[in-house]
N, C-alpha and C. Protein backbone atom coordinates (compact mmCIF):
# COMPACT_ATOMS: atom_id res chain seq x y z
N UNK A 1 129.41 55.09 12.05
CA UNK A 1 128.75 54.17 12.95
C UNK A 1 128.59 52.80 12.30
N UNK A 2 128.37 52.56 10.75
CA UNK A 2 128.24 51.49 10.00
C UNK A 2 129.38 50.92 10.74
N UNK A 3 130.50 51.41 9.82
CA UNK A 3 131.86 50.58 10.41
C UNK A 3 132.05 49.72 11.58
N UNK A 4 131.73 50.49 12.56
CA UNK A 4 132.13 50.34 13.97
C UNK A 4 131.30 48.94 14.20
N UNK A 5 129.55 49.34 13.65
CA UNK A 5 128.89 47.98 13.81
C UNK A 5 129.42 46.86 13.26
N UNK A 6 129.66 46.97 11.74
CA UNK A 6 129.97 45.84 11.16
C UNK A 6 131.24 45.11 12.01
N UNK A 7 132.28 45.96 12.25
CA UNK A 7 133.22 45.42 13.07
C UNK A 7 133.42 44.57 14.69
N UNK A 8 132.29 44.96 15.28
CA UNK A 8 131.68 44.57 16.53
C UNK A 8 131.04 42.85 16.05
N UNK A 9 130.35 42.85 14.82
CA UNK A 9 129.98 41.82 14.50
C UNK A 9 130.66 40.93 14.03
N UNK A 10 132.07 41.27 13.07
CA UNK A 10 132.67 40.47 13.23
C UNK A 10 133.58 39.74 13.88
N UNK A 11 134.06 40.55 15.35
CA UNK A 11 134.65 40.16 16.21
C UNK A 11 133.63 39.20 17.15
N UNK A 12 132.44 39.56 16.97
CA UNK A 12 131.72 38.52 17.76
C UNK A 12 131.04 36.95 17.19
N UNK A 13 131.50 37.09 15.74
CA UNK A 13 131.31 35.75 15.56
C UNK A 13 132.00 34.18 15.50
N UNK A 14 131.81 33.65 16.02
CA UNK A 14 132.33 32.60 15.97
C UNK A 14 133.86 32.41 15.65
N UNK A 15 133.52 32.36 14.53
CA UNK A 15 135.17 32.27 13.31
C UNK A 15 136.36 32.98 13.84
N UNK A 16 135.85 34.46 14.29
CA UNK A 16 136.87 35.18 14.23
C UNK A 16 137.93 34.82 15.51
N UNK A 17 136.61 34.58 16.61
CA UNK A 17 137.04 34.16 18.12
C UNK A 17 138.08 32.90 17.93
N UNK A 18 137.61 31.98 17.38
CA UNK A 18 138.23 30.85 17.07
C UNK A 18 139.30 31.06 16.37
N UNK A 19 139.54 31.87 15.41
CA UNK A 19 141.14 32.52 14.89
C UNK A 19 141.43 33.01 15.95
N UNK A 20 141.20 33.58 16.79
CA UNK A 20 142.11 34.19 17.71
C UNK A 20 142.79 32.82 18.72
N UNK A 21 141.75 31.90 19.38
CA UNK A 21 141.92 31.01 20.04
C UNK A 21 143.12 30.27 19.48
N UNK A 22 143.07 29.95 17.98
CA UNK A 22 144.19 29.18 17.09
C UNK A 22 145.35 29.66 16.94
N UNK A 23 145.26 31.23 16.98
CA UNK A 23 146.84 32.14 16.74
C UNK A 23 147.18 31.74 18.38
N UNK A 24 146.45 31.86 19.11
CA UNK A 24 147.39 31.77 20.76
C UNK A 24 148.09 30.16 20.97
N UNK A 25 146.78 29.54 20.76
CA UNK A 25 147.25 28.14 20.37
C UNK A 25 148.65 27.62 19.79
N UNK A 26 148.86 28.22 18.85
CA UNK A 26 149.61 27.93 17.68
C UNK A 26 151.12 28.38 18.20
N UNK A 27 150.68 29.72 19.23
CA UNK A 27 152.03 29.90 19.52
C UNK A 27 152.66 29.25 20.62
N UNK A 28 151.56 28.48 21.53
CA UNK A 28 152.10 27.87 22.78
C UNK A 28 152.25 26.23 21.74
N UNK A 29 151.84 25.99 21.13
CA UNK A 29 152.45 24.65 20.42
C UNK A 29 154.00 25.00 20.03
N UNK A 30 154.12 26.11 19.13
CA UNK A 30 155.37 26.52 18.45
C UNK A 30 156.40 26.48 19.71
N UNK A 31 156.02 27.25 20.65
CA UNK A 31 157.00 27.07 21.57
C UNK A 31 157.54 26.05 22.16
N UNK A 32 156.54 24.99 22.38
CA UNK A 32 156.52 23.73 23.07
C UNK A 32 157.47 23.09 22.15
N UNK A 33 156.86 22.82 20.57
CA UNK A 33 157.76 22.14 20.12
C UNK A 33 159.55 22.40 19.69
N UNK A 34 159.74 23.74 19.60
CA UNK A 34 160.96 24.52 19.62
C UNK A 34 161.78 23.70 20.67
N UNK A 35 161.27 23.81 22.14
CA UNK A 35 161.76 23.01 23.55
C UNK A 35 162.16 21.59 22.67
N UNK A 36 161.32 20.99 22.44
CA UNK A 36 161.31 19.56 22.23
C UNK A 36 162.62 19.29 21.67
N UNK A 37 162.23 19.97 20.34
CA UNK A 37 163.14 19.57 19.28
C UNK A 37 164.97 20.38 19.53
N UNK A 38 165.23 21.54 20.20
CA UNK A 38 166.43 22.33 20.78
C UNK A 38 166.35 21.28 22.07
N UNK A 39 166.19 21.02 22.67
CA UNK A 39 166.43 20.22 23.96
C UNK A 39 166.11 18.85 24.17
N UNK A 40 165.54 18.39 23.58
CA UNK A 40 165.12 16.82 23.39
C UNK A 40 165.63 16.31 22.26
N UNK A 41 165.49 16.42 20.91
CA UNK A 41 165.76 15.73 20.37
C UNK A 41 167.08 15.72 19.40
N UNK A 42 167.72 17.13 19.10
CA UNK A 42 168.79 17.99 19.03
C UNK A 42 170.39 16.93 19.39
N UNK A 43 169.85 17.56 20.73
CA UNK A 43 171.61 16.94 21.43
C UNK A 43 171.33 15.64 21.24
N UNK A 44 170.77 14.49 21.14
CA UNK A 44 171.54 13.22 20.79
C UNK A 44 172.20 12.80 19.31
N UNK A 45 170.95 13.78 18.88
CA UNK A 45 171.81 13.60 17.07
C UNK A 45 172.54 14.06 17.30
N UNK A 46 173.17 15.44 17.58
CA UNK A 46 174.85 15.81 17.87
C UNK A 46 175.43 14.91 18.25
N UNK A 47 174.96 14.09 19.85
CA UNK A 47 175.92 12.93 19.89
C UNK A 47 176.54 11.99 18.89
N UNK A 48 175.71 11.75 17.82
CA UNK A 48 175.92 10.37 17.21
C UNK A 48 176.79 11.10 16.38
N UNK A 49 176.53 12.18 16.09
CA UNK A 49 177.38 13.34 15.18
C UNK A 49 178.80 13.77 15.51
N UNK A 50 179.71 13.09 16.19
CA UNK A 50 181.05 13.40 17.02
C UNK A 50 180.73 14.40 17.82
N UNK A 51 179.74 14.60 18.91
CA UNK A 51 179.40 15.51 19.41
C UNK A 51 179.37 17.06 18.97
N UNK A 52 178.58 16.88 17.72
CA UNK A 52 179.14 18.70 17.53
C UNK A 52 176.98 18.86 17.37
N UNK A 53 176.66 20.28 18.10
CA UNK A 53 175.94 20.58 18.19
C UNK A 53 175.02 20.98 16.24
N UNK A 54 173.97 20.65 15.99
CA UNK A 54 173.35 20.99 14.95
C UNK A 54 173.32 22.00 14.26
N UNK A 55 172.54 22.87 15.42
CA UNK A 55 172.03 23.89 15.22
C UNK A 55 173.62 25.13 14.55
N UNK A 56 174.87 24.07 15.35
CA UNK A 56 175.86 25.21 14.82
C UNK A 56 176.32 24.78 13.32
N UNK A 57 176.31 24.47 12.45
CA UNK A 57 176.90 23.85 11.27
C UNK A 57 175.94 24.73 10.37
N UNK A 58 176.79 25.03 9.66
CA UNK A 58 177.45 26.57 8.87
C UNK A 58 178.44 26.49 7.73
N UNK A 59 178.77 26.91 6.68
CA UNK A 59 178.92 27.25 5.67
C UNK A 59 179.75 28.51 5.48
N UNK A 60 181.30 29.06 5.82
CA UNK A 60 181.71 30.57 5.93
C UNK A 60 181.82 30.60 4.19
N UNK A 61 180.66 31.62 3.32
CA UNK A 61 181.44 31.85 2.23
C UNK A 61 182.59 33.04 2.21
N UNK A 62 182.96 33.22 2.85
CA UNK A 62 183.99 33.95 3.29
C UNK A 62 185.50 32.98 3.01
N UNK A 63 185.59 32.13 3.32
CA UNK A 63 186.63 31.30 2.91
C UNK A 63 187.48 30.85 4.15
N UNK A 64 186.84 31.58 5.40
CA UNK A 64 187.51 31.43 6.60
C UNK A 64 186.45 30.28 7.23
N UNK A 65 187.38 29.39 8.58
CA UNK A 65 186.60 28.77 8.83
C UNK A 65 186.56 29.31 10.63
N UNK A 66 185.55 29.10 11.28
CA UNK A 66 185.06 29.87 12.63
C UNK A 66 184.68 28.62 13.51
N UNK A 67 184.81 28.25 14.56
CA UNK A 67 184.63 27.06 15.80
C UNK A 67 183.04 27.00 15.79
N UNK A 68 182.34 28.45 15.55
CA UNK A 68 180.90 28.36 15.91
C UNK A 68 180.30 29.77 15.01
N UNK A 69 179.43 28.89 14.48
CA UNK A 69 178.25 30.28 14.54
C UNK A 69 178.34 31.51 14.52
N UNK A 70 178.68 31.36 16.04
CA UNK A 70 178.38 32.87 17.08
C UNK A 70 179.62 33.46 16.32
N UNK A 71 180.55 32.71 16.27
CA UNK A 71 181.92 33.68 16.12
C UNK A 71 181.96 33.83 14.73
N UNK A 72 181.23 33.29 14.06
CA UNK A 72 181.41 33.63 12.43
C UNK A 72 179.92 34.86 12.38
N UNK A 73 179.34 34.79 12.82
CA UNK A 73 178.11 36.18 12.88
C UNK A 73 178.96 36.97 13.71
N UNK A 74 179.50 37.29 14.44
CA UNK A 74 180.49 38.13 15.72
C UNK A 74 181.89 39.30 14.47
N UNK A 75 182.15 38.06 13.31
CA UNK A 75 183.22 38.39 13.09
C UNK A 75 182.28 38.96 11.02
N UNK A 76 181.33 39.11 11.31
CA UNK A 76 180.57 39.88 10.69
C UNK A 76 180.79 38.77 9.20
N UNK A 77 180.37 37.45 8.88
CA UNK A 77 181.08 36.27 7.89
C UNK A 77 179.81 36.19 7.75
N UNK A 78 179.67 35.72 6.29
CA UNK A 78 178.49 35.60 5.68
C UNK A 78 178.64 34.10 5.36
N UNK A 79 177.52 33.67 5.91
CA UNK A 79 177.07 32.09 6.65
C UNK A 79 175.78 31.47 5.99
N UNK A 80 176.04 30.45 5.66
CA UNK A 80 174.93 29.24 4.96
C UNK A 80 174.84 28.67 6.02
N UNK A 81 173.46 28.84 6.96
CA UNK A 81 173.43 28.00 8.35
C UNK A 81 172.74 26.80 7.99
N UNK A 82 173.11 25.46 7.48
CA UNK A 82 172.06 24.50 7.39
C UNK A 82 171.55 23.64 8.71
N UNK A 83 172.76 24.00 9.54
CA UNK A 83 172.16 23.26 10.87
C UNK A 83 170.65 24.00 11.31
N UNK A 84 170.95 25.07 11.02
CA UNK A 84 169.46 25.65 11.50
C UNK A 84 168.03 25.64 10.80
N UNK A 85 168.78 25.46 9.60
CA UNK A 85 167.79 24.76 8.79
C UNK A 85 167.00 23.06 9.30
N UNK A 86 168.15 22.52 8.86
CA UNK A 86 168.03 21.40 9.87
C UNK A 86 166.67 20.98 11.23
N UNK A 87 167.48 22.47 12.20
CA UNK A 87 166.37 21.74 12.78
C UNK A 87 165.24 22.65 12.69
N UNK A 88 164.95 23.71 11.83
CA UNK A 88 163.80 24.30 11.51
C UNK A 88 163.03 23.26 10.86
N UNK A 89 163.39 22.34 10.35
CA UNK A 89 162.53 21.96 9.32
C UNK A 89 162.01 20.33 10.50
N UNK A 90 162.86 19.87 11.29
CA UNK A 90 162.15 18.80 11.94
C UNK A 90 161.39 19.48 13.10
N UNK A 91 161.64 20.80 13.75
CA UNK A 91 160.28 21.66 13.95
C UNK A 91 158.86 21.96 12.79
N UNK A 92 159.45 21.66 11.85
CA UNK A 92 158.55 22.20 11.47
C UNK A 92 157.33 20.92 10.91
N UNK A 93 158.37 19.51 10.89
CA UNK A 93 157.73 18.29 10.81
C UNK A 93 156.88 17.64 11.87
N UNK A 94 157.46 18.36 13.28
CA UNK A 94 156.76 18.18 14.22
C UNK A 94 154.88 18.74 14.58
N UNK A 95 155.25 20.25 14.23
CA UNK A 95 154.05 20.31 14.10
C UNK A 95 153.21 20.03 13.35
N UNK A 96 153.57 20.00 11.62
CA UNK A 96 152.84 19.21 11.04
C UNK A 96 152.15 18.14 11.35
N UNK A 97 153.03 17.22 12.05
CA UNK A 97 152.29 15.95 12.01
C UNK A 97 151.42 16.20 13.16
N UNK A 98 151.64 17.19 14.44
CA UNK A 98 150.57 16.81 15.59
C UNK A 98 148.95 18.16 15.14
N UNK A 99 149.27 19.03 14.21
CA UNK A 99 148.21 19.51 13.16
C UNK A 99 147.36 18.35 12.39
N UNK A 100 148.19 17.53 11.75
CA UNK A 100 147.49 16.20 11.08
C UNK A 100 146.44 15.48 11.84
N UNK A 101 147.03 15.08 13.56
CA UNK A 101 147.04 14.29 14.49
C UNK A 101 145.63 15.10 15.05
N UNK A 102 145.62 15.97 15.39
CA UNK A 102 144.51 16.92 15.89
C UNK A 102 143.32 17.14 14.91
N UNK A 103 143.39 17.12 13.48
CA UNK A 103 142.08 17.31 12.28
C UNK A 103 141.74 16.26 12.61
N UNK A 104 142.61 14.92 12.28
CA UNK A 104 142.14 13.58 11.64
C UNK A 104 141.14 13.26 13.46
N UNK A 105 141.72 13.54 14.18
CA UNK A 105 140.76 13.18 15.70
C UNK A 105 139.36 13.66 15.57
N UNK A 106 139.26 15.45 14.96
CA UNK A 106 138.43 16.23 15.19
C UNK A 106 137.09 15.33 13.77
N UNK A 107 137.81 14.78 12.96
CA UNK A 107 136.90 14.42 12.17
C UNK A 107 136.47 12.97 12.31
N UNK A 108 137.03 12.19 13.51
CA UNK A 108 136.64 10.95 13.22
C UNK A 108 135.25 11.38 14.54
N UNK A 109 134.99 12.75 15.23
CA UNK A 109 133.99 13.24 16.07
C UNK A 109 133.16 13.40 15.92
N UNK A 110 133.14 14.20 14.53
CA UNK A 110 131.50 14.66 13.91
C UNK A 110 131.27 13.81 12.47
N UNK A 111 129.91 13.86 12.11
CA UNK A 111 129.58 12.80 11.58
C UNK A 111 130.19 13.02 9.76
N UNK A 112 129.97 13.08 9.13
CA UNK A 112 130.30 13.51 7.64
C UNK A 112 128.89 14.35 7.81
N UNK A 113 129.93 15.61 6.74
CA UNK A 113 128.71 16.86 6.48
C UNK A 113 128.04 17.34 7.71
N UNK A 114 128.83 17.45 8.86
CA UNK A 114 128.18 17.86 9.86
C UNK A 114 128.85 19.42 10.77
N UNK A 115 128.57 20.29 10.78
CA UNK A 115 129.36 21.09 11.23
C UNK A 115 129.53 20.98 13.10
N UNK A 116 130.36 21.32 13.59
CA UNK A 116 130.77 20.43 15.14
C UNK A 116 129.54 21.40 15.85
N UNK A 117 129.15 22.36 15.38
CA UNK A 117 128.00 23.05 16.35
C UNK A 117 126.46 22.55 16.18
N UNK A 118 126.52 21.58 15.33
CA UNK A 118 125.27 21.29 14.53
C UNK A 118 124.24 20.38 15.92
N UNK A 119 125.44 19.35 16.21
CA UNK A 119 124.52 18.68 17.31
C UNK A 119 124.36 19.32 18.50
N UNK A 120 124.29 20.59 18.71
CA UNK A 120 123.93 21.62 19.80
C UNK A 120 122.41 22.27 19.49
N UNK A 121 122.57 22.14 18.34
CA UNK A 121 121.11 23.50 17.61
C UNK A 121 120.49 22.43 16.64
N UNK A 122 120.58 21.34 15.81
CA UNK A 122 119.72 20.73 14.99
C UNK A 122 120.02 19.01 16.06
N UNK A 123 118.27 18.20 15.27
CA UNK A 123 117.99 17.28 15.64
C UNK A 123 117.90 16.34 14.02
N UNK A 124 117.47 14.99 14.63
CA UNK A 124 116.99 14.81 13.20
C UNK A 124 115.90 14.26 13.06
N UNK A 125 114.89 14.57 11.91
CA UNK A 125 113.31 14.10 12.33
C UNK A 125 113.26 12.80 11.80
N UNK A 126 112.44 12.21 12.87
CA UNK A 126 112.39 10.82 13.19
C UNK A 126 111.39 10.14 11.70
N UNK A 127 110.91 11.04 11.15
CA UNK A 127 110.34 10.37 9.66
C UNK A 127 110.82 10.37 8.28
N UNK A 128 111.96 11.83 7.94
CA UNK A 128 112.82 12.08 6.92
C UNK A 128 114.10 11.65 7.17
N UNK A 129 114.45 11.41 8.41
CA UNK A 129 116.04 11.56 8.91
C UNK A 129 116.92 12.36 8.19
N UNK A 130 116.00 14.30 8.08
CA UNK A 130 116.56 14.80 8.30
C UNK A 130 116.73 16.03 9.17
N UNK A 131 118.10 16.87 9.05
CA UNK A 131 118.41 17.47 9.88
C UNK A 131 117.11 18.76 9.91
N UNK A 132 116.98 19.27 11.07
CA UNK A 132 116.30 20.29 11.16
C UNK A 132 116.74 21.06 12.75
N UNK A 133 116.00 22.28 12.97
CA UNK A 133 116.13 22.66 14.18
C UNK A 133 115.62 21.86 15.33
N UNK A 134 116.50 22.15 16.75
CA UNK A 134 115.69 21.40 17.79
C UNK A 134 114.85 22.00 18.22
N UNK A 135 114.32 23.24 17.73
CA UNK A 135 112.86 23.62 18.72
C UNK A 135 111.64 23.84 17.65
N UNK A 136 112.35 23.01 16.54
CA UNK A 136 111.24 22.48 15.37
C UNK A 136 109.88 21.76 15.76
N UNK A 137 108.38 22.37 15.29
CA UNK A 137 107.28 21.53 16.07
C UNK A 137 107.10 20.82 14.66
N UNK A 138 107.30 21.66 13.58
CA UNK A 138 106.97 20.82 12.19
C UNK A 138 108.41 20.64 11.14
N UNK A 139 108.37 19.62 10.99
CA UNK A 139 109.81 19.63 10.35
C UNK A 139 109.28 20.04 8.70
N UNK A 140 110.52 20.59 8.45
CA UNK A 140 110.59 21.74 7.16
C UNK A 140 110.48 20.98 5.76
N UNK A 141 111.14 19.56 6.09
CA UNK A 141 111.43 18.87 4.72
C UNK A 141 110.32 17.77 4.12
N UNK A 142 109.44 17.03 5.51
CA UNK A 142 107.89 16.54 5.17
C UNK A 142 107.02 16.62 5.70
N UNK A 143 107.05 18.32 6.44
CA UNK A 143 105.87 18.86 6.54
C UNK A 143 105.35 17.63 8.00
N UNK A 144 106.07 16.71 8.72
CA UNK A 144 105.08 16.18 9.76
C UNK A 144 105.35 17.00 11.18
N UNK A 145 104.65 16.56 11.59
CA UNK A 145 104.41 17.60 13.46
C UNK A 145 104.91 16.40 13.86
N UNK A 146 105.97 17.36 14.63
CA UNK A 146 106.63 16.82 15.87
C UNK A 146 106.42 16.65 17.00
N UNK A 147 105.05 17.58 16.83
CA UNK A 147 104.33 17.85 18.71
C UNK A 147 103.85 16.35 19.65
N UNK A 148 103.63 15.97 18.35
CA UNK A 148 102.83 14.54 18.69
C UNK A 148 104.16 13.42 19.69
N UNK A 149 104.98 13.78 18.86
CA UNK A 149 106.57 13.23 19.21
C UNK A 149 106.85 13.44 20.70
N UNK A 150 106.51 14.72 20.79
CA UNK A 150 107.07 15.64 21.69
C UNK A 150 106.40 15.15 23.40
N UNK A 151 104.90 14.70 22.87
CA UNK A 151 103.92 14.60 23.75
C UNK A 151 104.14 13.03 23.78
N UNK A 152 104.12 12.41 23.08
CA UNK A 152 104.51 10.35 23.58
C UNK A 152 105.48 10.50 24.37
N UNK A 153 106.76 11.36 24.08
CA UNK A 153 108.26 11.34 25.05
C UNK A 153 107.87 11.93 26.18
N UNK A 154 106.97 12.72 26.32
CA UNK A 154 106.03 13.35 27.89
C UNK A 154 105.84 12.37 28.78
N UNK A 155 104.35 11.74 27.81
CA UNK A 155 103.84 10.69 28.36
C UNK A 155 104.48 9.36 29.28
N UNK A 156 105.34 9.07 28.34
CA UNK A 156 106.34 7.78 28.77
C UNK A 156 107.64 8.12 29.45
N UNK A 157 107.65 9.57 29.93
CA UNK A 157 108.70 10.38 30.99
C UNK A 157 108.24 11.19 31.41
N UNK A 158 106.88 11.03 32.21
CA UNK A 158 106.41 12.08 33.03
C UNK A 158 107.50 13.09 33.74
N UNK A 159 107.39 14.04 33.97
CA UNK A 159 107.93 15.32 34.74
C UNK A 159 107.33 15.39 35.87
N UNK A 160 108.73 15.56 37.25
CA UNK A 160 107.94 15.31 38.41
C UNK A 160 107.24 17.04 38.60
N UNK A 161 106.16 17.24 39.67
CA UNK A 161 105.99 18.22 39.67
C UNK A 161 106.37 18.49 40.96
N UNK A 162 106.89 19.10 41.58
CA UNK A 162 107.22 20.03 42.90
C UNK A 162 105.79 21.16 43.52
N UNK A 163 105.15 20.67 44.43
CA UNK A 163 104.01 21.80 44.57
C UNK A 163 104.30 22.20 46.04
């Protein structure tokens, strides 16, 4: 029964959810950019390339030479594919950089030293400026009451009442 709990708990925290959210993520990016880079950006470098496709350029160490790929894997030839290298690797520059593109956003959001859930659950007290809980009546770090706080922001924003 330990097990089972501990495991329930860690599927329900935060982190783990959010790894999951990032593996699904990760694979609808991967795919997206695969498209991009095989169908967008691919065939014009071939163009400039005497039209010969990328992805096929190959290496027979076999000593034979094959029109494509297909027919040198077909004809069972042991192949140095650098075209596929090629464009594995400007896939793989692609996502890098929109990974880069996505942190550097996420951090120009939250403040330094701030975790992104922080401004949901902490405030900051208006005499230490610092962080504490928002349903703090006494803040933890100089000991002042917040109630007093709590009751001027009343005062000077009455609440309508409905009777």
């Amino acid at each position: 029964m330990g097990l089972f709990h501990e495991f329930r708990q860690f599927t329900m925290r935060g982190s783990a959810i959010d790894m999951g959210v990032g593996v699904v993520l990760g694979a609808a990016l991967s795919n997206f950019v695969d498209s991009l880079v095989r169908d967008i950006l691919l065939p014009p470098l071939g163009l400039l390339y005497a039209r010969m496709d990328i992805e096929n350029l190959h290496i027979s160490l076999s000593g034979r030479t094959y029109t494509s790929l297909a027919d040198a894997k077909e004809a069972g030839a042991i192949t140095i594919n650098y075209g596929l290298f090629i464009s594995t690797s400007i896939r793989f520059m692609i996502i890098l950089f929109v990974v880069f593109l996505v942190i550097r956003q996420m951090n120009r959001w939250k403040k330094p030293h701030q975790h992104p859930l922080d401004s949901m659950t902490k405030k900051e007290c208006p005499y230490c400026c610092l962080s504490i809980p928002t349903r703090a009546v006494i803040c933890p770090h100089c000991s002042t009451s917040l109630e007093e706080e709590q009751d001027a922001t009343e005062r000077a924003m009455p609440r309508l009442r409905i009777k």
